[in-house]
N, C-alpha and C. Protein backbone atom coordinates (compact mmCIF):
# COMPACT_ATOMS: atom_id res chain seq x y z
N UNK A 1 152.93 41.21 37.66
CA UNK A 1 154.35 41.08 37.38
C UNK A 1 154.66 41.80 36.07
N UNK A 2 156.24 42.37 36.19
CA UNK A 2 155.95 43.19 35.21
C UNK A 2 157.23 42.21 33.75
N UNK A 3 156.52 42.69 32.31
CA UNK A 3 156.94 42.03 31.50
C UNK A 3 158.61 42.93 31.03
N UNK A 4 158.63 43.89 30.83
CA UNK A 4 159.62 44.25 30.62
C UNK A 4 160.60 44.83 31.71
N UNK A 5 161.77 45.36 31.63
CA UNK A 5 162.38 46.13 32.11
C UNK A 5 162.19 47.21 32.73
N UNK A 6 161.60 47.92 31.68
CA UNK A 6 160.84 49.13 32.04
C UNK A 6 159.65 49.43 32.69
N UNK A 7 159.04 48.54 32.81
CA UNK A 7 157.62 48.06 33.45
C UNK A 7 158.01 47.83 34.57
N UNK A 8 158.98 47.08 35.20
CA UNK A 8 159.45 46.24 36.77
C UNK A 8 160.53 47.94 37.42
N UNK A 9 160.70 49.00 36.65
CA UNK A 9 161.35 49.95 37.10
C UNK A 9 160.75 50.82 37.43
N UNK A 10 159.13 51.10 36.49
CA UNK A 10 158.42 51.98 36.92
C UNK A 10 157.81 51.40 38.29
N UNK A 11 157.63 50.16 38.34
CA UNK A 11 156.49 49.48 39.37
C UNK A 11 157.14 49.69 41.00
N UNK A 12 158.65 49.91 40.54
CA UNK A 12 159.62 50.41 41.59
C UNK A 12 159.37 51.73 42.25
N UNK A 13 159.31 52.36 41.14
CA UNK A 13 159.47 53.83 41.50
C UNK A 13 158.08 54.10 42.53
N UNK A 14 156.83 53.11 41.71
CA UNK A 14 155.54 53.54 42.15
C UNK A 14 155.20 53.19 43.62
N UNK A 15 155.99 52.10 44.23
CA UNK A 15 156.06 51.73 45.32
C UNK A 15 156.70 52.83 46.20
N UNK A 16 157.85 53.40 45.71
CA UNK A 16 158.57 54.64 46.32
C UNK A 16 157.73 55.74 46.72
N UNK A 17 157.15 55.92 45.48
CA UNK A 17 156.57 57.31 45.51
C UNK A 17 154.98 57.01 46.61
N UNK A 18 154.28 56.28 46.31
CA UNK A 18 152.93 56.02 46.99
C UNK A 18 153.17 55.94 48.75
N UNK A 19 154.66 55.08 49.08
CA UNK A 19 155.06 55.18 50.07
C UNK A 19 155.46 57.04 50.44
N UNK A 20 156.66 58.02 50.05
CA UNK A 20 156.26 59.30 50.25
C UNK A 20 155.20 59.94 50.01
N UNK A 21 154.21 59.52 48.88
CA UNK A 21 152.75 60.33 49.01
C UNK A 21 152.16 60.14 50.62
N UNK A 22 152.00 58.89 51.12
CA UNK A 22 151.83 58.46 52.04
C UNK A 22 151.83 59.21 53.47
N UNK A 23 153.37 59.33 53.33
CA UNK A 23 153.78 59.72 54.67
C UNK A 23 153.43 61.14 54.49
N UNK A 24 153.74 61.91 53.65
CA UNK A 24 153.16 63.30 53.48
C UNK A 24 152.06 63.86 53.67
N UNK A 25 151.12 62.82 53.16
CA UNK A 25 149.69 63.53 53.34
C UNK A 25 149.17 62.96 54.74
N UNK A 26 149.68 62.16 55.79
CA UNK A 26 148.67 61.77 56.68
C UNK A 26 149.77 62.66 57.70
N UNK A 27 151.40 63.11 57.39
CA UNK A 27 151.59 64.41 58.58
C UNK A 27 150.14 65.58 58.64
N UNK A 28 150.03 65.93 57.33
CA UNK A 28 149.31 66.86 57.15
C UNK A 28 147.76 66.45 57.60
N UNK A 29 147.43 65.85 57.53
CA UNK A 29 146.08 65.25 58.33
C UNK A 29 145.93 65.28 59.57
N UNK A 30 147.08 65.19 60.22
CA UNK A 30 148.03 64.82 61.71
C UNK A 30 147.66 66.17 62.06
N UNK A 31 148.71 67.48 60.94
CA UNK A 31 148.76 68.77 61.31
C UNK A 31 147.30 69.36 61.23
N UNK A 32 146.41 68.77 60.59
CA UNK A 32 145.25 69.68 60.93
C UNK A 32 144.36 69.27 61.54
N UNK A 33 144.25 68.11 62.20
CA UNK A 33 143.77 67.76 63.40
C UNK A 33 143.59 68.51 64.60
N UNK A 34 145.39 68.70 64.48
CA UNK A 34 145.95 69.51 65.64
C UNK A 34 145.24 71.17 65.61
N UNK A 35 145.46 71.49 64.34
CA UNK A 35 144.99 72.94 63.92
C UNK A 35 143.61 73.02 64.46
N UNK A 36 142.81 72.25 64.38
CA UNK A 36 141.34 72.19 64.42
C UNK A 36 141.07 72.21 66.04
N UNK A 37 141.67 71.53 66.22
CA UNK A 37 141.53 71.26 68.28
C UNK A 37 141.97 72.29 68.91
N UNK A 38 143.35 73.04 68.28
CA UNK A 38 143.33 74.24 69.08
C UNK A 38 142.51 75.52 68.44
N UNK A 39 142.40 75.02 67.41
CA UNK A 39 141.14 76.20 67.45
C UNK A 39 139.93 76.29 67.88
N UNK A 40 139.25 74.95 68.11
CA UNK A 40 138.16 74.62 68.77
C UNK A 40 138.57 75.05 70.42
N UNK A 41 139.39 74.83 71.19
CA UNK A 41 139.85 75.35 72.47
C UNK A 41 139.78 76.70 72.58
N UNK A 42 139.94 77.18 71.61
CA UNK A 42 139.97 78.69 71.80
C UNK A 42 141.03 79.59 72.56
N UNK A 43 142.33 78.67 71.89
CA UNK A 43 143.57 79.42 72.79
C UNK A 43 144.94 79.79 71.64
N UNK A 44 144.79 81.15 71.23
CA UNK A 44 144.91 81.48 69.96
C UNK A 44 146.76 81.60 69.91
N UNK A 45 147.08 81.29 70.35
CA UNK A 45 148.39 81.53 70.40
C UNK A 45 148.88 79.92 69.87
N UNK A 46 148.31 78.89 70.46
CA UNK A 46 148.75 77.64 70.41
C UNK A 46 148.14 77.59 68.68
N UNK A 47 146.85 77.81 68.64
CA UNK A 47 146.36 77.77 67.30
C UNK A 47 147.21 78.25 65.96
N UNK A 48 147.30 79.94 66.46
CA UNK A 48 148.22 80.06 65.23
C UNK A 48 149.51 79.26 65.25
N UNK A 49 150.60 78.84 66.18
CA UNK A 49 151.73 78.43 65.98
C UNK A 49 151.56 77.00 64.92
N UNK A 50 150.15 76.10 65.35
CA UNK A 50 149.89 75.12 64.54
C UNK A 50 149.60 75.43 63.03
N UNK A 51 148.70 76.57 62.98
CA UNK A 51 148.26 77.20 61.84
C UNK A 51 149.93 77.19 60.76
N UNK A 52 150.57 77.71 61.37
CA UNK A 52 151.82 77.96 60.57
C UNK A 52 152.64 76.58 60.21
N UNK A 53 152.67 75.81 60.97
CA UNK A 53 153.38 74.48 60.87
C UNK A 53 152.10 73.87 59.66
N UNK A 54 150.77 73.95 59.68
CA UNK A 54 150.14 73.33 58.64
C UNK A 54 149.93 74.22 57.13
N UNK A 55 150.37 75.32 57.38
CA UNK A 55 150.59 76.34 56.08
C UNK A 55 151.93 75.83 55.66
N UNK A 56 152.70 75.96 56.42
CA UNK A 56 153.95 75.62 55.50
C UNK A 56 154.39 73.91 54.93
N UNK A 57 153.55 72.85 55.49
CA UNK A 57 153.38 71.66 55.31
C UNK A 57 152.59 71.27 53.83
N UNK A 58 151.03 72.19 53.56
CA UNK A 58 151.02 72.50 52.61
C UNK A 58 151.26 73.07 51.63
N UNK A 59 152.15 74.04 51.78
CA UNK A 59 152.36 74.49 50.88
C UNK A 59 154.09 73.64 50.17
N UNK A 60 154.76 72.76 51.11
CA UNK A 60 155.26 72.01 50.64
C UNK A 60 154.80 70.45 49.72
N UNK A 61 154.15 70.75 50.32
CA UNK A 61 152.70 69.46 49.50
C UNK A 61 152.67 70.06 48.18
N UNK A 62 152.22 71.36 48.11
CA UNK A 62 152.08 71.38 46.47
C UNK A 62 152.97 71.79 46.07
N UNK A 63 154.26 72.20 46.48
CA UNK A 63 155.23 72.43 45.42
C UNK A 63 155.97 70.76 45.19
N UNK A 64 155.61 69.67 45.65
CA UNK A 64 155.91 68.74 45.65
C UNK A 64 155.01 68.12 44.29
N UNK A 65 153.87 68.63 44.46
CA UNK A 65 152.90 67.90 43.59
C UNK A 65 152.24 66.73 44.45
N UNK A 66 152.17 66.96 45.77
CA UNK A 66 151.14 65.79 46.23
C UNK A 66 150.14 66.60 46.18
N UNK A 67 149.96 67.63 46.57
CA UNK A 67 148.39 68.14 46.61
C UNK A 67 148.02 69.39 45.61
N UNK A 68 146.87 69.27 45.17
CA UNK A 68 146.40 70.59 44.37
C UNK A 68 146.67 72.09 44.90
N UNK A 69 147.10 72.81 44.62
CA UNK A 69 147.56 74.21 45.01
C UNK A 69 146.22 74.61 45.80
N UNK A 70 144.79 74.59 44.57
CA UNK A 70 143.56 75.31 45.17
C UNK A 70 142.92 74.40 46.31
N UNK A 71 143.02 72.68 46.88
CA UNK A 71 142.75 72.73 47.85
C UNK A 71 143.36 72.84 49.12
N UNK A 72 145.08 73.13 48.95
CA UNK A 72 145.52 73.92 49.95
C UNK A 72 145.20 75.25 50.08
N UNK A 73 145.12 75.97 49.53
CA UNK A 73 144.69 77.19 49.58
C UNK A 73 142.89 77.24 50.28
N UNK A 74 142.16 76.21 49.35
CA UNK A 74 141.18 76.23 50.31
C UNK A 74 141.15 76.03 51.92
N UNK A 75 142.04 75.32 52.19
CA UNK A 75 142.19 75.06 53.65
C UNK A 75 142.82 75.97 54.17
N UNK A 76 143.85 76.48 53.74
CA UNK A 76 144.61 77.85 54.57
C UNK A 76 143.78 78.92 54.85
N UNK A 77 142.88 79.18 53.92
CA UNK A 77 141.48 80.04 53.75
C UNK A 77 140.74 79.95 54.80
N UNK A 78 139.81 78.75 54.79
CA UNK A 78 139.08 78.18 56.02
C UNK A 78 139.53 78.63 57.12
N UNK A 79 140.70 77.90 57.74
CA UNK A 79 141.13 77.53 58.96
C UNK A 79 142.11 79.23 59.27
N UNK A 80 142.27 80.21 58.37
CA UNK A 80 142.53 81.72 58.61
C UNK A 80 141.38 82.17 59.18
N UNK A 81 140.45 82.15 58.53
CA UNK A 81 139.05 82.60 58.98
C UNK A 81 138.32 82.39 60.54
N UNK A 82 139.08 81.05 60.89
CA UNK A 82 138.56 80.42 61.77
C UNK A 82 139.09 81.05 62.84
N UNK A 83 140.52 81.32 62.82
CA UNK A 83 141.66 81.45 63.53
C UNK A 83 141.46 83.36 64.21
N UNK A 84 141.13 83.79 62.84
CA UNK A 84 140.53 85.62 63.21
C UNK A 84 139.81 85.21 63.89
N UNK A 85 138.39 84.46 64.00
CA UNK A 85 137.26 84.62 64.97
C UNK A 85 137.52 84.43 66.47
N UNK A 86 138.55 83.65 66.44
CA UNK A 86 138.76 83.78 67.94
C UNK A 86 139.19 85.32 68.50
N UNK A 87 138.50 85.38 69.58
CA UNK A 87 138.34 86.44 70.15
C UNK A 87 139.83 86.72 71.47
């Protein structure tokens, strides 16, 4: 419980925010699930369209400040790489 004013406003906010951290990062978990399965299928059209819906998901993630720039970037990296190999 919080003692001051300011304490019971932040404890507000933190509930807010943990709730949108929340929902943000498990779309994106969602979206690369999806990314991963159609790339594992090997049907490159469906892949990239996902590819793009999870690039631009992260990259709203970090201009948000839920996620680190370099491990979106690590993942856009990865899952590019992955995405060329299909034949």
């Amino acid at each position: 419980m919080a003692n001051t004013k300011s304490a019971a406003k932040r404890a507000r906010q933190t509930v807010l925010r943990t709730l949108q951290n929340k929902r943000a990062l498990t779309s994106i978990k969602s979206l690369l699930k999806k990314t991963r399965t159609e790339i594992g299928s090997k049907n490159k059209d469906n892949a990239k369209a996902e590819f793009q819906k999870l690039s631009s998901a992260l990259d709203k993630a970090v201009k948000t400040g839920r996620l680190h720039r370099n491990a979106a970037n690590r993942q856009k990296s990865k899952l590019s790489r992955q995405l060329a190999a299909i034949a």
